[in-house]
Protein backbone atom coordinates (compact mmCIF):
# COMPACT_ATOMS: atom_id res chain seq x y z
CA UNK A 1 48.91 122.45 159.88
CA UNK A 2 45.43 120.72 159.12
CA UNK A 3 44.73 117.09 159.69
CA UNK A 4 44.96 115.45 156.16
CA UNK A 5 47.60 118.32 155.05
CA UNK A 6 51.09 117.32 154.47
CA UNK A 7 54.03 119.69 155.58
CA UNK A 8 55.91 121.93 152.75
CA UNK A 9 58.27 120.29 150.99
CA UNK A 10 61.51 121.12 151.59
CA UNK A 11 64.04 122.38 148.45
CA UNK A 12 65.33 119.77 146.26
CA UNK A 13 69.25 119.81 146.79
CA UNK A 14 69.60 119.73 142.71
CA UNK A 15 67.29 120.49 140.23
CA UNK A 16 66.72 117.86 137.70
CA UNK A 17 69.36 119.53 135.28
CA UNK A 18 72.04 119.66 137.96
CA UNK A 19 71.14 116.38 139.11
CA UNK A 20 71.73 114.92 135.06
CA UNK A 21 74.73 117.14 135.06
CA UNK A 22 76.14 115.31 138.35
CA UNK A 23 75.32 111.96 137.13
CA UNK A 24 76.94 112.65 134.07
CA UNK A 25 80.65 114.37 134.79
CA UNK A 26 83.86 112.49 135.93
CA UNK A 27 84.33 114.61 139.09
CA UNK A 28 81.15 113.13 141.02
CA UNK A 29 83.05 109.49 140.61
CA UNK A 30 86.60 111.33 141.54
CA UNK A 31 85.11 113.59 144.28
CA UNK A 32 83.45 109.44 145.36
CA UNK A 33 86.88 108.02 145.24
CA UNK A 34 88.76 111.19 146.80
CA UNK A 35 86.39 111.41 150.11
CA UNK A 36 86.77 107.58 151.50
CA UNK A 37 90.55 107.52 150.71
CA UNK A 38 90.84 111.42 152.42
CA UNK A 39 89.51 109.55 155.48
CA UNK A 40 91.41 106.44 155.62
CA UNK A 41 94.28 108.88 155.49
CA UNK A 42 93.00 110.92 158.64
CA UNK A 43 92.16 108.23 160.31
CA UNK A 44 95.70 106.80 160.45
CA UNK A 45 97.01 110.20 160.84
CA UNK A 46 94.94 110.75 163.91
CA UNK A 47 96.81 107.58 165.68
CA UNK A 48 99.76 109.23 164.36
CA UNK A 49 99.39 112.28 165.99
CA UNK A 50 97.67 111.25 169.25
CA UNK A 51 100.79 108.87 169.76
CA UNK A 52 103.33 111.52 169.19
CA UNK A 53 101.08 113.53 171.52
CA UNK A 54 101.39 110.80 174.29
CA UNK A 55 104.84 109.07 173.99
CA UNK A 56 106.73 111.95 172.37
CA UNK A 57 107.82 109.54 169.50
CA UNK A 58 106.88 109.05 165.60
CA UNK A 59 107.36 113.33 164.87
CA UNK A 60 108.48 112.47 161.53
CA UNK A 61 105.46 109.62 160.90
CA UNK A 62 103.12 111.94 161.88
CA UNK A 63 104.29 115.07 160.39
CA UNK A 64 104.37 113.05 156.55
CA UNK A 65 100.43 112.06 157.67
CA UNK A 66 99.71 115.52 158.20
CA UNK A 67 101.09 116.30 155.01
CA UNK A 68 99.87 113.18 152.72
CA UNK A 69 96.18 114.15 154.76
CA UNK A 70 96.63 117.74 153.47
CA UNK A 71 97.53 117.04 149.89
CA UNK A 72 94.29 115.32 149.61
CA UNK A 73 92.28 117.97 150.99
CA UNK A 74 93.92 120.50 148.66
CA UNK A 75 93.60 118.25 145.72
CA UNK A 76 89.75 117.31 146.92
CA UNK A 77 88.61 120.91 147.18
CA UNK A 78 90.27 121.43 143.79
CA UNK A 79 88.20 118.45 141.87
CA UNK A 80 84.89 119.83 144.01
CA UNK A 81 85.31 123.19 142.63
CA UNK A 82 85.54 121.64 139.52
CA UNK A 83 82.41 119.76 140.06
CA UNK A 84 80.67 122.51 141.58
CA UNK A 85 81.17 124.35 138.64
CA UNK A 86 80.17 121.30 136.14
CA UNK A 87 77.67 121.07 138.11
CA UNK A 88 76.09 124.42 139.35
CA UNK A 89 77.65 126.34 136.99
CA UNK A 90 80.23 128.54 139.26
CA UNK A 91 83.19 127.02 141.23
CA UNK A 92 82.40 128.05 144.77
CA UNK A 93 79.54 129.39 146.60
CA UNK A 94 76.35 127.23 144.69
CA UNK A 95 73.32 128.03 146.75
CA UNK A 96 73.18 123.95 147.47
CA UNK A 97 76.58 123.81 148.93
CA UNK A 98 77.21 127.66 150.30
CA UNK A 99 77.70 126.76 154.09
CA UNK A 100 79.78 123.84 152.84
CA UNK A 101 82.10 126.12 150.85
CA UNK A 102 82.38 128.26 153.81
CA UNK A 103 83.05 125.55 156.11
CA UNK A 104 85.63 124.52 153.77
CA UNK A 105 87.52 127.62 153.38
CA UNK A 106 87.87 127.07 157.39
CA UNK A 107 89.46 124.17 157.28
CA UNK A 108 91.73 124.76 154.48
CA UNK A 109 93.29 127.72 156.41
CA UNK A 110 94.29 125.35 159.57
CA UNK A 111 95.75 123.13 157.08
CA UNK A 112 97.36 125.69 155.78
CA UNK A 113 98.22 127.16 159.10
CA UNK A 114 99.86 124.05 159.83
CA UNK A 115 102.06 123.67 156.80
CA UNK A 116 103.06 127.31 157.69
CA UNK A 117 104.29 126.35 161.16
CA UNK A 118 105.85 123.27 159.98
CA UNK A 119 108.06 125.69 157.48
CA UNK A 120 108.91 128.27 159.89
CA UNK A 121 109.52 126.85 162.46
CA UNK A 122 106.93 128.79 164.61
CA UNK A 123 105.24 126.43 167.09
CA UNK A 124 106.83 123.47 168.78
CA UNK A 125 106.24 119.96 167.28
CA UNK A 126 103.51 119.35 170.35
CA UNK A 127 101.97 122.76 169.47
CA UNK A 128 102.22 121.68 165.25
CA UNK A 129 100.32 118.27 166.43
CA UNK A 130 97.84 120.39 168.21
CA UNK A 131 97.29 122.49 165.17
CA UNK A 132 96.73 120.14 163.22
CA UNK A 133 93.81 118.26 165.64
CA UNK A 134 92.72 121.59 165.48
CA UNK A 135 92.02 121.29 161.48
CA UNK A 136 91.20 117.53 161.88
CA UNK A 137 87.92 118.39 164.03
CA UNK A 138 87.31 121.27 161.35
CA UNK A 139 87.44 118.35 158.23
CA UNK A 140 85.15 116.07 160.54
CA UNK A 141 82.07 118.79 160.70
CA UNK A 142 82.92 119.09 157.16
CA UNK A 143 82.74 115.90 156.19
CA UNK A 144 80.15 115.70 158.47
CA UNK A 145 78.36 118.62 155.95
CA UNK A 146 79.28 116.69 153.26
CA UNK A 147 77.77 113.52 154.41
CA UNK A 148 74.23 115.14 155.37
CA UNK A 149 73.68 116.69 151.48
CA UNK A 150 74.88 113.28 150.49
CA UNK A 151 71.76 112.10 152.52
CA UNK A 152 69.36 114.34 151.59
CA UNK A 153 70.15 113.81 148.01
CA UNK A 154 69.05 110.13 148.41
CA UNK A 155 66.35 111.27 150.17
CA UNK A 156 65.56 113.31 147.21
CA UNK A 157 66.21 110.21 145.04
CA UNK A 158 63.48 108.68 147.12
CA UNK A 159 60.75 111.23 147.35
CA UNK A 160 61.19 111.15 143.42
CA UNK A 161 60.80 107.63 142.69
CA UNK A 162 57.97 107.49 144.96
CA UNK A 163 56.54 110.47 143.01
CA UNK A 164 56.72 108.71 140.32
CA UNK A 165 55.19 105.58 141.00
CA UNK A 166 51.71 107.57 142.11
CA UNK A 167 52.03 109.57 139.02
CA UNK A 168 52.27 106.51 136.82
CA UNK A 169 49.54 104.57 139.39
CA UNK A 170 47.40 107.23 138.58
CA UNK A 171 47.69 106.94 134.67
CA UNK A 172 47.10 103.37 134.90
CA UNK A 173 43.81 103.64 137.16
């Protein structure tokens, strides 16, 4: 790169469609709603678990966690489809949120997993509990995921308005 050049901008996470699309459907404010209350949940459910981990007590607290925690995953990654698809046009799998997706589809299954071995019976409560840290640390790069596209969207936001403001300086000079 040449002194005085700028580097290559980077791809816009929506276009300016998708972008009036997500400011315009339902799910965005549900998906808004859905994510802090999905962590609140896992965050209590963590204690939960560590604490049956350590002491041995509070199976049955921590067991209706995991499964209050899991409901709103499944019903989160339902409404996100949803949006994806109001949004990108296809449920799963936009170019903007691929690696997301697939991420996703991770820690769906050790939720899953989990419910599984709670039904059958198939791993001891310790080795449930571990399970299910197992698909906590999967949601938290996730979220984590999540979080970044949330910031480069603003960042986008930003790099727009400011865009904007030359663009109408320069009518006005």
């Amino acid at each position: 790169m040449h002194a005085g050049q700028s580097p290559t901008p980077r791809r816009r996470l929506y276009t300016e469609e998708q972008r009036a699309r997500r400011d315009a459907t339902k799910w965005t404010l549900v998906q808004g709603l859905l994510a802090p209350a999905q962590f609140a949940v896992f965050t209590v459910s963590v204690v939960l678990v560590l604490r049956f981990l350590w002491t041995g007590e509070g199976y049955g607290a921590a067991t209706v966690s995991i499964l209050v925690k899991t409901g709103f995953l499944y019903v989160i990654m339902v409404t996100g489809a949803i949006w994806e698809k109001e949004v990108f046009g296809q449920y799963l799998f936009a170019p903007a949120f691929f690696w997301e997706d697939v991420f996703s589809f991770a820690v769906i299954a050790l939720h899953s997993a989990y419910l599984w071995a709670l039904w059958t019976g198939a791993l001891t409560p310790a080795e449930q509990m571990v399970l299910a840290l197992a698909a906590y640390a999967t949601y938290v790069v996730n979220a984590g995921q999540f979080l970044w596209k949330l910031r480069m969207a603003r960042l986008d936001a930003e790099a727009e308005a400011i865009e904007e403001n030359r663009t109408m300086a320069e009518v006005v000079a």
